[in-house]
PDB file of N, CA and C in Angstrom:
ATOM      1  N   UNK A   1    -144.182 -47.932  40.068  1.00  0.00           N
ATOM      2  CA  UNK A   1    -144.919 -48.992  40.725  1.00  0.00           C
ATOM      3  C   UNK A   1    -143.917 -50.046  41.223  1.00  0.00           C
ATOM      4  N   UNK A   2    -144.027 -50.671  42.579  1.00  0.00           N
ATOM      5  CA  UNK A   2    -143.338 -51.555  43.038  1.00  0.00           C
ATOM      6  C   UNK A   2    -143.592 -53.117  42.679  1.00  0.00           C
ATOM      7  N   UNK A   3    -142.562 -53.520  42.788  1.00  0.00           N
ATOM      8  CA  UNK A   3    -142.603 -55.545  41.919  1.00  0.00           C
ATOM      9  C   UNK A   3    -144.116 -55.770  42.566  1.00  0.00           C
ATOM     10  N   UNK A   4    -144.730 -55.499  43.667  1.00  0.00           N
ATOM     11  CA  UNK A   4    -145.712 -55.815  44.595  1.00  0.00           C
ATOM     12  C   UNK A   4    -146.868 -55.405  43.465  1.00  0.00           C
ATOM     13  N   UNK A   5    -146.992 -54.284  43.343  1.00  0.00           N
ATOM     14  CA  UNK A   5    -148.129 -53.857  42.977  1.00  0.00           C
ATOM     15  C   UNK A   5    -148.294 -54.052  41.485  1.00  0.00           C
ATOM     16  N   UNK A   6    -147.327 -54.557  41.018  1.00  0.00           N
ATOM     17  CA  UNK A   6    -147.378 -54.836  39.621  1.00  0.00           C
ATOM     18  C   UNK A   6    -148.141 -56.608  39.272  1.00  0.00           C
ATOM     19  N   UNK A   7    -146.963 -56.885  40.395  1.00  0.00           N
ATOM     20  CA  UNK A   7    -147.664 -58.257  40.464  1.00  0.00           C
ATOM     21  C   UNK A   7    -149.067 -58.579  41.004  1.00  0.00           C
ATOM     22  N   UNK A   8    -149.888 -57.519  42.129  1.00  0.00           N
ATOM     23  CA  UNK A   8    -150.923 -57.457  42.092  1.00  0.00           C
ATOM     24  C   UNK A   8    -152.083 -56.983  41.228  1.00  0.00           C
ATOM     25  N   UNK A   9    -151.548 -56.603  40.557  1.00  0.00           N
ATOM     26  CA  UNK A   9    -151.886 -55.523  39.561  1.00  0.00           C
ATOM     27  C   UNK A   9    -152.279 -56.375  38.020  1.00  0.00           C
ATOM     28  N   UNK A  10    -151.614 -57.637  38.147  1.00  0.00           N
ATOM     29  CA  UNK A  10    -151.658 -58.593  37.346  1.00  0.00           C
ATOM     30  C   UNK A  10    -152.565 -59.730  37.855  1.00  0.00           C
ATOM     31  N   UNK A  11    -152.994 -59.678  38.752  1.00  0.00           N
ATOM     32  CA  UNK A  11    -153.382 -60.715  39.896  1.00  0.00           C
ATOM     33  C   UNK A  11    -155.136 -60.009  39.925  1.00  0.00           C
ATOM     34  N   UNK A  12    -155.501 -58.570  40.160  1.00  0.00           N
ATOM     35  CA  UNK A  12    -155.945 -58.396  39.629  1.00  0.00           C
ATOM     36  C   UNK A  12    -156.869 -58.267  37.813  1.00  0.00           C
ATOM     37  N   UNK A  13    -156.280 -57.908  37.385  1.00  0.00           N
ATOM     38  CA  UNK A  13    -156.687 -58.388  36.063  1.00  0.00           C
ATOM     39  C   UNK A  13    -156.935 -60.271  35.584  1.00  0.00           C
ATOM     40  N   UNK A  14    -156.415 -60.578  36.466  1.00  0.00           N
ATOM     41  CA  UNK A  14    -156.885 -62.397  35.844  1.00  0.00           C
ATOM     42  C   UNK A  14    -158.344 -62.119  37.028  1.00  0.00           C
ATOM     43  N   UNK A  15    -157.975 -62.046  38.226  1.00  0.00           N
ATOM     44  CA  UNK A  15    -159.414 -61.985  38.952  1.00  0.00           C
ATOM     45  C   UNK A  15    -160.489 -61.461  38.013  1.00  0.00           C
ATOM     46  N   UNK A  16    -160.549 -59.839  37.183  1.00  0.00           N
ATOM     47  CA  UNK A  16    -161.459 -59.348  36.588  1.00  0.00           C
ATOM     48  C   UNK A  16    -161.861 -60.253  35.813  1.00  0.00           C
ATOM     49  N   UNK A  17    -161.103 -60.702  34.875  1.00  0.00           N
ATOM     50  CA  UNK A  17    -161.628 -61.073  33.611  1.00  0.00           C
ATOM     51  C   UNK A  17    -162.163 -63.036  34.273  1.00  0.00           C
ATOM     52  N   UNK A  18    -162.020 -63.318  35.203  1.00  0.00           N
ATOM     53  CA  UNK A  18    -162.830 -64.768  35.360  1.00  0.00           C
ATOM     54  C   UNK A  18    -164.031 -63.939  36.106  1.00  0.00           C
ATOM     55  N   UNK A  19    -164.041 -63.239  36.765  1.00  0.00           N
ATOM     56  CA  UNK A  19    -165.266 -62.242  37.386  1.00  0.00           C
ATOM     57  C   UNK A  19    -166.340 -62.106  36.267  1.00  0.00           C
ATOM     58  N   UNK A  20    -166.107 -61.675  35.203  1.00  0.00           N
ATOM     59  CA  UNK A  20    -166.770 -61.357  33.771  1.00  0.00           C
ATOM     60  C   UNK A  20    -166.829 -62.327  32.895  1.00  0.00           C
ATOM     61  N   UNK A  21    -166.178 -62.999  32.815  1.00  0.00           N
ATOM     62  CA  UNK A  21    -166.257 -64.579  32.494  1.00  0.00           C
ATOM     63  C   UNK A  21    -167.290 -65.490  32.971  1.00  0.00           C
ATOM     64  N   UNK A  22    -167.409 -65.703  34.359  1.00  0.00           N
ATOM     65  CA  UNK A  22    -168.216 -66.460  35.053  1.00  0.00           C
ATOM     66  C   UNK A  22    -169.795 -65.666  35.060  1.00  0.00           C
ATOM     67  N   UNK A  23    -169.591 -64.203  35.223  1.00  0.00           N
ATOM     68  CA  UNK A  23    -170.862 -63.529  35.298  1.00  0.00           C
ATOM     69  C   UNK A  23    -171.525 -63.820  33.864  1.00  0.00           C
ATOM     70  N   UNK A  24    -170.704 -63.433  32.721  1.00  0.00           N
ATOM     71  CA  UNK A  24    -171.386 -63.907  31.518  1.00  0.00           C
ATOM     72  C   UNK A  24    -171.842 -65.422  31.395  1.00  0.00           C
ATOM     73  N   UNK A  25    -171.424 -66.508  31.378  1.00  0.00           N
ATOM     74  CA  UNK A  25    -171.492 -67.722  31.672  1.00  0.00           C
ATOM     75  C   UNK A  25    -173.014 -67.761  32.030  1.00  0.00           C
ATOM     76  N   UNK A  26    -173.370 -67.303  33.587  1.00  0.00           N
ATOM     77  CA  UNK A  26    -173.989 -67.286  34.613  1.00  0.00           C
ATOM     78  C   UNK A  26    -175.562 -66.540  34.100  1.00  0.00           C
ATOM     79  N   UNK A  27    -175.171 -65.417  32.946  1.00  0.00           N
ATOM     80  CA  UNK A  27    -176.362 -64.730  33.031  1.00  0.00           C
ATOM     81  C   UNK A  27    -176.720 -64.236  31.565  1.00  0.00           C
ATOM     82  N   UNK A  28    -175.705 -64.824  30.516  1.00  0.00           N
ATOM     83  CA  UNK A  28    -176.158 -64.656  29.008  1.00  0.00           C
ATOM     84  C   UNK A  28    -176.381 -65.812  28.624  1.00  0.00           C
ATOM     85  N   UNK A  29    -177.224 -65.899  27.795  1.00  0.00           N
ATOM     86  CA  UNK A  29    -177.925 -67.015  27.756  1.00  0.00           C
ATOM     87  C   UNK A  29    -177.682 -67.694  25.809  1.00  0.00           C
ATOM     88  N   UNK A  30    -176.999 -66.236  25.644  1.00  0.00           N
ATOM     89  CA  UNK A  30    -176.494 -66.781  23.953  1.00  0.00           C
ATOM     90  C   UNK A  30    -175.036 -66.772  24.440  1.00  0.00           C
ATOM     91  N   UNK A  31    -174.331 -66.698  25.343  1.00  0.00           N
ATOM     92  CA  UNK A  31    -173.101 -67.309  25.520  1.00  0.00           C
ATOM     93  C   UNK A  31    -172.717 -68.932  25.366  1.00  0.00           C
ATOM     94  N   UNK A  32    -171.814 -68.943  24.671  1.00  0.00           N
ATOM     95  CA  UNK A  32    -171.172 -70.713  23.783  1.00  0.00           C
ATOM     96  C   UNK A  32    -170.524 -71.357  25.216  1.00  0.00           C
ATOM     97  N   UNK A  33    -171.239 -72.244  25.384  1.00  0.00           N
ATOM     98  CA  UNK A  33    -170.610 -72.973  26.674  1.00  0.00           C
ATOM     99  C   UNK A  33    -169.787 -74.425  25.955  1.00  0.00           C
ATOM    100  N   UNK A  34    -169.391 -74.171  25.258  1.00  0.00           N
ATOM    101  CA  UNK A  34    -168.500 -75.403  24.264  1.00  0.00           C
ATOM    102  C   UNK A  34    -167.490 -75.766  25.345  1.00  0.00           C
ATOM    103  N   UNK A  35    -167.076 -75.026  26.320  1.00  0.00           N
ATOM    104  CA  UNK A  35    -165.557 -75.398  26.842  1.00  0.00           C
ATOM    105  C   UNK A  35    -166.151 -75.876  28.662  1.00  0.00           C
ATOM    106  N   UNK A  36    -167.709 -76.309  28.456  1.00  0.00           N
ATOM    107  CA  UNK A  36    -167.851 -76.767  29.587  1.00  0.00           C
ATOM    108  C   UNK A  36    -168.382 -77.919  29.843  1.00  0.00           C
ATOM    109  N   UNK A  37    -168.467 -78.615  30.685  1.00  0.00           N
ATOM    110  CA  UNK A  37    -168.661 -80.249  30.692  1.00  0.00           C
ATOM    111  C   UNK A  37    -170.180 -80.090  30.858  1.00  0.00           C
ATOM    112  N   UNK A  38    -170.686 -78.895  31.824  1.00  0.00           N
ATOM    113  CA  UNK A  38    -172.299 -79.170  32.059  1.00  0.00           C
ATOM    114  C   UNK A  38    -173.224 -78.796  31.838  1.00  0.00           C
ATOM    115  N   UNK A  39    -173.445 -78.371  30.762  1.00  0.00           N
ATOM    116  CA  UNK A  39    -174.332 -77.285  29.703  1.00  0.00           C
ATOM    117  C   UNK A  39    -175.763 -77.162  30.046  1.00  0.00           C
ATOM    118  N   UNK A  40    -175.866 -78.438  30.690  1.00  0.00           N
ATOM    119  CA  UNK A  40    -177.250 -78.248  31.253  1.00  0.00           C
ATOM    120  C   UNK A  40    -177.279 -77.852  32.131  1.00  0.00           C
ATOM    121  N   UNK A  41    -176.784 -78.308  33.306  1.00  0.00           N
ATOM    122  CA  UNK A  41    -176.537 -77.631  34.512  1.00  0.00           C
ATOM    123  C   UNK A  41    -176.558 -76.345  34.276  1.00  0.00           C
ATOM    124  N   UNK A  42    -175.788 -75.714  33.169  1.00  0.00           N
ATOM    125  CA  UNK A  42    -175.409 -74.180  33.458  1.00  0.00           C
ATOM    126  C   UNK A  42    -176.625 -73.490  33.069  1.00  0.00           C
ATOM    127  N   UNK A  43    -176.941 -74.350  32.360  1.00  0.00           N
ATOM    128  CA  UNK A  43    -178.399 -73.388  31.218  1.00  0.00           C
ATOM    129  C   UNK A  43    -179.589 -73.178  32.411  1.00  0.00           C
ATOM    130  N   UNK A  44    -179.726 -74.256  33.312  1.00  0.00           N
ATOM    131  CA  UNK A  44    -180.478 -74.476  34.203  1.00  0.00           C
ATOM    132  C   UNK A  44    -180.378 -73.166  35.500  1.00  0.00           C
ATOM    133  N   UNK A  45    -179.069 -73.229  36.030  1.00  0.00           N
ATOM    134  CA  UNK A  45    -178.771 -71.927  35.973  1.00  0.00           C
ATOM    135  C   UNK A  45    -179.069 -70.642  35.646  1.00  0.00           C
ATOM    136  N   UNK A  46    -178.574 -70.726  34.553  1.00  0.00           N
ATOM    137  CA  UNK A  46    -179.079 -69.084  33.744  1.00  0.00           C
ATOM    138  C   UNK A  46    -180.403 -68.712  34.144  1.00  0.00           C
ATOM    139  N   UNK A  47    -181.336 -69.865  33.382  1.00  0.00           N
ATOM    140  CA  UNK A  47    -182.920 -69.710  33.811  1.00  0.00           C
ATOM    141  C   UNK A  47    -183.191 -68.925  35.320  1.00  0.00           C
ATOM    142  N   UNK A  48    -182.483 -69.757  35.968  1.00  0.00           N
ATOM    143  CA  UNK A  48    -182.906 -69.340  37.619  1.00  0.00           C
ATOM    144  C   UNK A  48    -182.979 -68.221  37.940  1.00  0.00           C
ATOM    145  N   UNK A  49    -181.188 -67.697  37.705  1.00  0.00           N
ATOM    146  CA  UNK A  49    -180.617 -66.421  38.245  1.00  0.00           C
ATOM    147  C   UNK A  49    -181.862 -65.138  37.087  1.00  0.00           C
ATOM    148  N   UNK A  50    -182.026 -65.606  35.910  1.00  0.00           N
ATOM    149  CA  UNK A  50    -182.816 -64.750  34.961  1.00  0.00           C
ATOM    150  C   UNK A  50    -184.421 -64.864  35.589  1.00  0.00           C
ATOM    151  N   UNK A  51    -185.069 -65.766  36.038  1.00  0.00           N
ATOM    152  CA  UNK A  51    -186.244 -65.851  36.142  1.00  0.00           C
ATOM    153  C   UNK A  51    -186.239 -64.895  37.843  1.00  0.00           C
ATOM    154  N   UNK A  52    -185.214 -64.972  38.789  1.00  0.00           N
ATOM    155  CA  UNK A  52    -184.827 -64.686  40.090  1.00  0.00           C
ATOM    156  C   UNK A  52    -184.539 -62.591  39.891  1.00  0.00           C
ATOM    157  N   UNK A  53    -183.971 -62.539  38.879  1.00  0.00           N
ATOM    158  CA  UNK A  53    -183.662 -61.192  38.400  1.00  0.00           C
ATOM    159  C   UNK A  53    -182.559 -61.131  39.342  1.00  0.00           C
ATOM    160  N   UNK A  54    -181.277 -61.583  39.694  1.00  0.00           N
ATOM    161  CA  UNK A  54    -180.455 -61.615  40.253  1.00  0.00           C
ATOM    162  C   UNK A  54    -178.871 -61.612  40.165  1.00  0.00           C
ATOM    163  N   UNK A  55    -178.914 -60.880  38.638  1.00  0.00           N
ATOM    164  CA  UNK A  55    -177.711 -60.965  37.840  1.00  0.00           C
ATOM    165  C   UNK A  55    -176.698 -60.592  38.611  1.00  0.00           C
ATOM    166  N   UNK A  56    -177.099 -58.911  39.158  1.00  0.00           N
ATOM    167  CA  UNK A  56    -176.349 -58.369  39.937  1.00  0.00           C
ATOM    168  C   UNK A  56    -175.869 -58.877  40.698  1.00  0.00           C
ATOM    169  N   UNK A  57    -177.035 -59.674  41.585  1.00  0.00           N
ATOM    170  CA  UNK A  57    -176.278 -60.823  43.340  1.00  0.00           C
ATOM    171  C   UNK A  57    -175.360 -61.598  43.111  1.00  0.00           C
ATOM    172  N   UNK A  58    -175.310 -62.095  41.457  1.00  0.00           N
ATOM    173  CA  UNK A  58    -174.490 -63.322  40.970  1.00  0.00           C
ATOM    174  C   UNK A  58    -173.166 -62.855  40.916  1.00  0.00           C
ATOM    175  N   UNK A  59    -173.062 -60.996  40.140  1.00  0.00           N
ATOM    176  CA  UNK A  59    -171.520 -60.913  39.893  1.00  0.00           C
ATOM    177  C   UNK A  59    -171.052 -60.551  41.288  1.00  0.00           C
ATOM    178  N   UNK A  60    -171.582 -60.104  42.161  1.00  0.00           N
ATOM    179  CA  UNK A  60    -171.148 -59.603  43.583  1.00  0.00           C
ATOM    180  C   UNK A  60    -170.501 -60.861  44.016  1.00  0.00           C
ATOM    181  N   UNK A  61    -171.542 -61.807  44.020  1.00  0.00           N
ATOM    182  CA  UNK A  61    -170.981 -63.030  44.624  1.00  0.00           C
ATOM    183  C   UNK A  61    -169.612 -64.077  44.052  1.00  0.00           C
ATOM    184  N   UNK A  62    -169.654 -63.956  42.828  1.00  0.00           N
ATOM    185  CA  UNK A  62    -168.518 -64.437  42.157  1.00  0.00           C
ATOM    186  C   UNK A  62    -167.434 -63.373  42.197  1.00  0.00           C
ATOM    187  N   UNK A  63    -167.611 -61.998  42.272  1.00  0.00           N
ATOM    188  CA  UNK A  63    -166.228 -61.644  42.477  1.00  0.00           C
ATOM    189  C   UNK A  63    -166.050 -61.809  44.106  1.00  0.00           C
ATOM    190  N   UNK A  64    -166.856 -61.675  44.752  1.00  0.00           N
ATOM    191  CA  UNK A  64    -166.065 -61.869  46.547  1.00  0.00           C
ATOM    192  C   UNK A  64    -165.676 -63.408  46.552  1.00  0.00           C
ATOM    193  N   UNK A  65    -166.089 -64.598  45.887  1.00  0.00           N
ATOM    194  CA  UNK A  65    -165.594 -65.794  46.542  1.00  0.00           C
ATOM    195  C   UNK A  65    -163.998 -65.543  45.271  1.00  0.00           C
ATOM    196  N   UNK A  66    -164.111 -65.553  44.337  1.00  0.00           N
ATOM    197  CA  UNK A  66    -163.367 -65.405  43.650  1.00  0.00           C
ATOM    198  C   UNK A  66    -161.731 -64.235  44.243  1.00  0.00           C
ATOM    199  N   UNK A  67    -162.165 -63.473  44.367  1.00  0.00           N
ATOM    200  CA  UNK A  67    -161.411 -62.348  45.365  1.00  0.00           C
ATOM    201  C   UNK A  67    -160.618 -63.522  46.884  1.00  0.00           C
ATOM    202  N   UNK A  68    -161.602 -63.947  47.213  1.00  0.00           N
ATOM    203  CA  UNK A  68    -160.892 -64.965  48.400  1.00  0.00           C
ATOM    204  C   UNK A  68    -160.072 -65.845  48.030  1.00  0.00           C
ATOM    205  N   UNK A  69    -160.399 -66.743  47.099  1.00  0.00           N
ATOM    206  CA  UNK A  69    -159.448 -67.450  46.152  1.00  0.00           C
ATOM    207  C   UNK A  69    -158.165 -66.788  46.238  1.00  0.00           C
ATOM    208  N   UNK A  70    -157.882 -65.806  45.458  1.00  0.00           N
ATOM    209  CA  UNK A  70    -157.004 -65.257  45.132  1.00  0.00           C
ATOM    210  C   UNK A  70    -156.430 -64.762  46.659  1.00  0.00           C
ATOM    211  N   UNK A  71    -156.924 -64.410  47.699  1.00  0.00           N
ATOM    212  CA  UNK A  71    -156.321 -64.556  48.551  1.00  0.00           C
ATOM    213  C   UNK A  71    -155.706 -65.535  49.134  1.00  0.00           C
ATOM    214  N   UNK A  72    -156.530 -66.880  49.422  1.00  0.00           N
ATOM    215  CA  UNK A  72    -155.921 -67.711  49.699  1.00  0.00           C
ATOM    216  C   UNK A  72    -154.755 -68.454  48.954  1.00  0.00           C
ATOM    217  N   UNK A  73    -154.579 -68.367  47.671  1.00  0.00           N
ATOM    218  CA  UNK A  73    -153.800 -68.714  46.823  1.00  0.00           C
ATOM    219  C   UNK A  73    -152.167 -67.808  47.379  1.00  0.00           C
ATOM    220  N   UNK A  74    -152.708 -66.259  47.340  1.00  0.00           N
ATOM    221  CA  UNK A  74    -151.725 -65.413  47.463  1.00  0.00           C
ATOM    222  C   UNK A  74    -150.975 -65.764  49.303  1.00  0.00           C
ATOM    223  N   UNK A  75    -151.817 -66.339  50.293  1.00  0.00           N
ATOM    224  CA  UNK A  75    -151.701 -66.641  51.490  1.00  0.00           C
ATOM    225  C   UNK A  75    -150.451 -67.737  51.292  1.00  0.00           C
ATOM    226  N   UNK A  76    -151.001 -69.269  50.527  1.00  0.00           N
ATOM    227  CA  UNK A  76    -149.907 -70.190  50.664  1.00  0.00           C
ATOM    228  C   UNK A  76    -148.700 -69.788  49.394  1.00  0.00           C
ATOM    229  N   UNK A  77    -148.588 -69.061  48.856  1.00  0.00           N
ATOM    230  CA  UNK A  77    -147.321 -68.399  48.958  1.00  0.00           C
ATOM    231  C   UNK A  77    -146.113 -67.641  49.710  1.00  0.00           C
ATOM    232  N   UNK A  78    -147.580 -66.789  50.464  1.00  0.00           N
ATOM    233  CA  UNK A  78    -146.416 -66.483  51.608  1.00  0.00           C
ATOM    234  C   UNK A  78    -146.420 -67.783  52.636  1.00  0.00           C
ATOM    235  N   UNK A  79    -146.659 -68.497  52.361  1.00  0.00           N
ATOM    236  CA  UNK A  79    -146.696 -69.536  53.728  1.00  0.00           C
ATOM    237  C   UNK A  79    -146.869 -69.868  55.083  1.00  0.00           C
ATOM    238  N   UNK A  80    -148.531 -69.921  54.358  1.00  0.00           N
ATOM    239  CA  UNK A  80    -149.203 -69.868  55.639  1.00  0.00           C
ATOM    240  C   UNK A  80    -150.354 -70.838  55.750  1.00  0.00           C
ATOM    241  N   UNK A  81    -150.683 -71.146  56.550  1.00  0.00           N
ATOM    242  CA  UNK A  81    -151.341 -72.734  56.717  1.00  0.00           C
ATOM    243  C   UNK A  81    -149.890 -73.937  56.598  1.00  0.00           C
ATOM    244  N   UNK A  82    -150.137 -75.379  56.011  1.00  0.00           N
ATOM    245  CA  UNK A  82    -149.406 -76.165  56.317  1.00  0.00           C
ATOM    246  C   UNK A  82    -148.223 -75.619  55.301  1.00  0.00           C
ATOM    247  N   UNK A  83    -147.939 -74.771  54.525  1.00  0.00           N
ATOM    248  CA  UNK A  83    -146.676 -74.267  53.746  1.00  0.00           C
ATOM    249  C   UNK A  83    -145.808 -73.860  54.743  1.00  0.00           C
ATOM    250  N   UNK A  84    -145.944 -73.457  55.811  1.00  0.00           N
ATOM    251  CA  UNK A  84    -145.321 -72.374  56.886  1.00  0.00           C
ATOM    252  C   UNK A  84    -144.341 -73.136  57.394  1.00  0.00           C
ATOM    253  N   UNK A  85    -144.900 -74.477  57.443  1.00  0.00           N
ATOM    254  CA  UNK A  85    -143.705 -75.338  58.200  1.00  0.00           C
ATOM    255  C   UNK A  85    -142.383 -75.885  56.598  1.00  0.00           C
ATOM    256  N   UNK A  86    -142.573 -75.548  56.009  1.00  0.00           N
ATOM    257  CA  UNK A  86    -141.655 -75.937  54.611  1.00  0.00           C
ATOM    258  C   UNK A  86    -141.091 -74.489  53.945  1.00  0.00           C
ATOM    259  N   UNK A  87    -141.606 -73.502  54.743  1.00  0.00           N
ATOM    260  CA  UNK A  87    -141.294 -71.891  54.513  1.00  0.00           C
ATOM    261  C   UNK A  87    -142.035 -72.258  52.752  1.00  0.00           C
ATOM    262  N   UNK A  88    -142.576 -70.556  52.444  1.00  0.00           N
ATOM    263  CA  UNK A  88    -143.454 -69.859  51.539  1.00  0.00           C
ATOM    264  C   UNK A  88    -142.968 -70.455  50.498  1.00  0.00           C
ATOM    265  N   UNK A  89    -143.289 -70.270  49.023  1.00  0.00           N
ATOM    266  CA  UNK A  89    -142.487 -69.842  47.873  1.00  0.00           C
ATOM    267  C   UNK A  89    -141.879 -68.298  47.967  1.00  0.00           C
ATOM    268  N   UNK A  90    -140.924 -68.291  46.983  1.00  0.00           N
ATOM    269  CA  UNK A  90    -140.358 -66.788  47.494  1.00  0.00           C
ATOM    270  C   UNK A  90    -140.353 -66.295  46.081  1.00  0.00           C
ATOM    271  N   UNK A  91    -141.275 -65.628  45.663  1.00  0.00           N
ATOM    272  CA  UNK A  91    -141.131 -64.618  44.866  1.00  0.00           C
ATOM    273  C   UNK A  91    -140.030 -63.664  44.135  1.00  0.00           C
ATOM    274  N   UNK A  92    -139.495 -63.392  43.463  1.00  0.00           N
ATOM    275  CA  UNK A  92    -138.757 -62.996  42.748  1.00  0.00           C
ATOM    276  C   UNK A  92    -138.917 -61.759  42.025  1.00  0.00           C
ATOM    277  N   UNK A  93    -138.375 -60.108  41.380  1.00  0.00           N
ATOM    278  CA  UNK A  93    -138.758 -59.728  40.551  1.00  0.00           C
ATOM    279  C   UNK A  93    -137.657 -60.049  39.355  1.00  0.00           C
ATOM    280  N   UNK A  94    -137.533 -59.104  38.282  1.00  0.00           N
ATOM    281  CA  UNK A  94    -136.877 -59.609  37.110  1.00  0.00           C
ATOM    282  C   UNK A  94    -135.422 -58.878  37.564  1.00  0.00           C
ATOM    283  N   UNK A  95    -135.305 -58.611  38.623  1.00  0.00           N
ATOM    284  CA  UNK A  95    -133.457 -58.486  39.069  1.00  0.00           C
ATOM    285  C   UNK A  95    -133.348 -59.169  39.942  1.00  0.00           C
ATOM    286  N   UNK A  96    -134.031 -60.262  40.742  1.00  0.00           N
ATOM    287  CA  UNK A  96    -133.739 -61.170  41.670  1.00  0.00           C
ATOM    288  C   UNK A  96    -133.974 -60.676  42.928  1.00  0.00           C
ATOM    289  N   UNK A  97    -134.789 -59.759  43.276  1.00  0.00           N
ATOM    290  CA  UNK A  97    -135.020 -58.737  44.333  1.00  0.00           C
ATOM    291  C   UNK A  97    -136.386 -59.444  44.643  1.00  0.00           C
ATOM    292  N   UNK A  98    -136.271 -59.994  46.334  1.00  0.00           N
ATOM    293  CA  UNK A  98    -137.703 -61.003  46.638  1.00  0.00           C
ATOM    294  C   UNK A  98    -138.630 -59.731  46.975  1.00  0.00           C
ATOM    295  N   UNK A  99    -140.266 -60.598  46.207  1.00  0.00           N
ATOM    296  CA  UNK A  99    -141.256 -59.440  46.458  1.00  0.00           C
ATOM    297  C   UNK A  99    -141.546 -59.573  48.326  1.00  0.00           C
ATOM    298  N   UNK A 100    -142.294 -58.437  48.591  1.00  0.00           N
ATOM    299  CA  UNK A 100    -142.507 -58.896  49.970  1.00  0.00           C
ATOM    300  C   UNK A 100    -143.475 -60.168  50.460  1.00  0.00           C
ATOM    301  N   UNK A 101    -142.854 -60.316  51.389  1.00  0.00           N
ATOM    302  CA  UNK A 101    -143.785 -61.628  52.157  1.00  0.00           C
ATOM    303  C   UNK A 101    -144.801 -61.888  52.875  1.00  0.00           C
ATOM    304  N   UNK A 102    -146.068 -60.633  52.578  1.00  0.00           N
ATOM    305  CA  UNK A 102    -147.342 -60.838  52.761  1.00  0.00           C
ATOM    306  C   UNK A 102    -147.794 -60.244  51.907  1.00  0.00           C
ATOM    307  N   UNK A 103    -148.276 -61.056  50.362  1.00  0.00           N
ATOM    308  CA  UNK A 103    -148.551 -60.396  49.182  1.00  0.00           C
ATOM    309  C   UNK A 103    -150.172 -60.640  49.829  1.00  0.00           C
ATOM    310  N   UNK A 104    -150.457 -61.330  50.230  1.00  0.00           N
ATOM    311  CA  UNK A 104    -152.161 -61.665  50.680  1.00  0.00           C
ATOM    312  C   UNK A 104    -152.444 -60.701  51.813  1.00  0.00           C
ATOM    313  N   UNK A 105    -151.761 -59.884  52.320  1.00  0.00           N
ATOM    314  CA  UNK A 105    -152.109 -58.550  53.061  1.00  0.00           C
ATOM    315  C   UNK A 105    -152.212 -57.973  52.264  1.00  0.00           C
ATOM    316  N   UNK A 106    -151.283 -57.186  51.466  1.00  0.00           N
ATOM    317  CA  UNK A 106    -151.533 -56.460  50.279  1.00  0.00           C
ATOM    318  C   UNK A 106    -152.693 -56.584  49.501  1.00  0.00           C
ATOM    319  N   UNK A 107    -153.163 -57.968  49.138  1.00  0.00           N
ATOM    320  CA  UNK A 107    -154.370 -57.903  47.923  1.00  0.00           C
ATOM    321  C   UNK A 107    -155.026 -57.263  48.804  1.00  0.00           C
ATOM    322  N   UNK A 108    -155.466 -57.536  49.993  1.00  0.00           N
ATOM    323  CA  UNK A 108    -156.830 -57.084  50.703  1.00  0.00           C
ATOM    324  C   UNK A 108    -157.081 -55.553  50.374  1.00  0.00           C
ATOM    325  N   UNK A 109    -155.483 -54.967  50.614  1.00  0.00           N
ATOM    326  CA  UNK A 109    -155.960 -53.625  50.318  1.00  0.00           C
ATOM    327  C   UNK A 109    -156.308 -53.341  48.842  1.00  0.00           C
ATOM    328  N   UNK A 110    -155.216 -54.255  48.023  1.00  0.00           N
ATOM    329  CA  UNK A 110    -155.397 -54.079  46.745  1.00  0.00           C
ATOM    330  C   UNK A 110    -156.714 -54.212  45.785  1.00  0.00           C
ATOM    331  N   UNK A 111    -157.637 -55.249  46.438  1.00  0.00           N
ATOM    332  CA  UNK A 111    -158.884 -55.751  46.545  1.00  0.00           C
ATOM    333  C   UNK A 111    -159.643 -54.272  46.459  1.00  0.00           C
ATOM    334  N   UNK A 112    -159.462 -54.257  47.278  1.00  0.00           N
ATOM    335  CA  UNK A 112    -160.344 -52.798  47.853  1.00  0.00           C
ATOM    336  C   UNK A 112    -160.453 -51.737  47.444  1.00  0.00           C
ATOM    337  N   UNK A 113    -159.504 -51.340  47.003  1.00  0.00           N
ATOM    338  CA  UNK A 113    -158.911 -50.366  46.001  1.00  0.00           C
ATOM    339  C   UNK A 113    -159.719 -50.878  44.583  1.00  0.00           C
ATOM    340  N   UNK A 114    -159.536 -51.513  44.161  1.00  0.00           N
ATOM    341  CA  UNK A 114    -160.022 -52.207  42.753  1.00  0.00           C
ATOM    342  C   UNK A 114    -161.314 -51.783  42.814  1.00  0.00           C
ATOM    343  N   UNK A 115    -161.961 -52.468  43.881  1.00  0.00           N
ATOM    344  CA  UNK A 115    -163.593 -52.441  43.876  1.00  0.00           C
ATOM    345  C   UNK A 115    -164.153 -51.505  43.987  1.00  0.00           C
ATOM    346  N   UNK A 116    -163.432 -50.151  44.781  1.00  0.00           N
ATOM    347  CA  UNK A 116    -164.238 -48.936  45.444  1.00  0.00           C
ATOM    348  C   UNK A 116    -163.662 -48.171  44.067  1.00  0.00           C
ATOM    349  N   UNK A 117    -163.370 -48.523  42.679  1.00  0.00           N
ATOM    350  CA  UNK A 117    -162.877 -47.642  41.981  1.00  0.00           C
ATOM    351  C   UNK A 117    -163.598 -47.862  40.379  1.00  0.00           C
ATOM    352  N   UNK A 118    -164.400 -49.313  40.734  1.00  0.00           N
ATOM    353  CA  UNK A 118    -165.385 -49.893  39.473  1.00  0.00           C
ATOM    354  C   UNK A 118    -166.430 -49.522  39.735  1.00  0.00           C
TER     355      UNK A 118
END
């Protein structure tokens, strides 16, 4: 596996697990919301998406905005938007060998791959 896909590959797995994170949050209702400021809000929530029967629409939807995130994140690394004029961050692997410089092309496929395989 290349520094790329490892590092996506890692990039992936934090995406999954806030994907499953947020879906649980969102749609269990004996889940401990101790580490959140709006308990009501969320509970209020739950009700909805549970009374709506819409669990499913919820994780679809939190992993595609979530998935974009991570694109855009992976975008102003390579430097793009106002980073472009201050050039990217430059990536590194563990021999000093720069990863390539459109890791946010890559997720898309990498994205894709992930999803058409869950």
């Amino acid at each position: 596996m290349t520094a790329e896909e490892l590092f996506l590959s890692e990039v992936a797995k934090i995406h999954r697990y806030w994907v499953k994170t947020a879906t649980q949050v969102l749609t269990d209702e004996s889940t401990d919301l101790f580490a959140f400021e709006n308990e009501d809000g969320i509970r209020k929530l739950q009700m909805a998406i549970k009374s709506a029967n819409c669990q499913s629409e919820v994780q679809s939807f939190i992993d595609q905005i979530s998935a974009g995130i991570m694109h855009s994140i992976l975008a102003g690394l390579d430097g793009s938007g106002s980073l472009k004029e201050i050039s990217g961050v430059n990536l590194v692997d563990a021999k000093g060998g720069p990863l390539k410089a459109y890791l946010h092309e890559l997720w898309s496929h990498h994205y894709a791959n992930q999803t058409s395989s869950t």
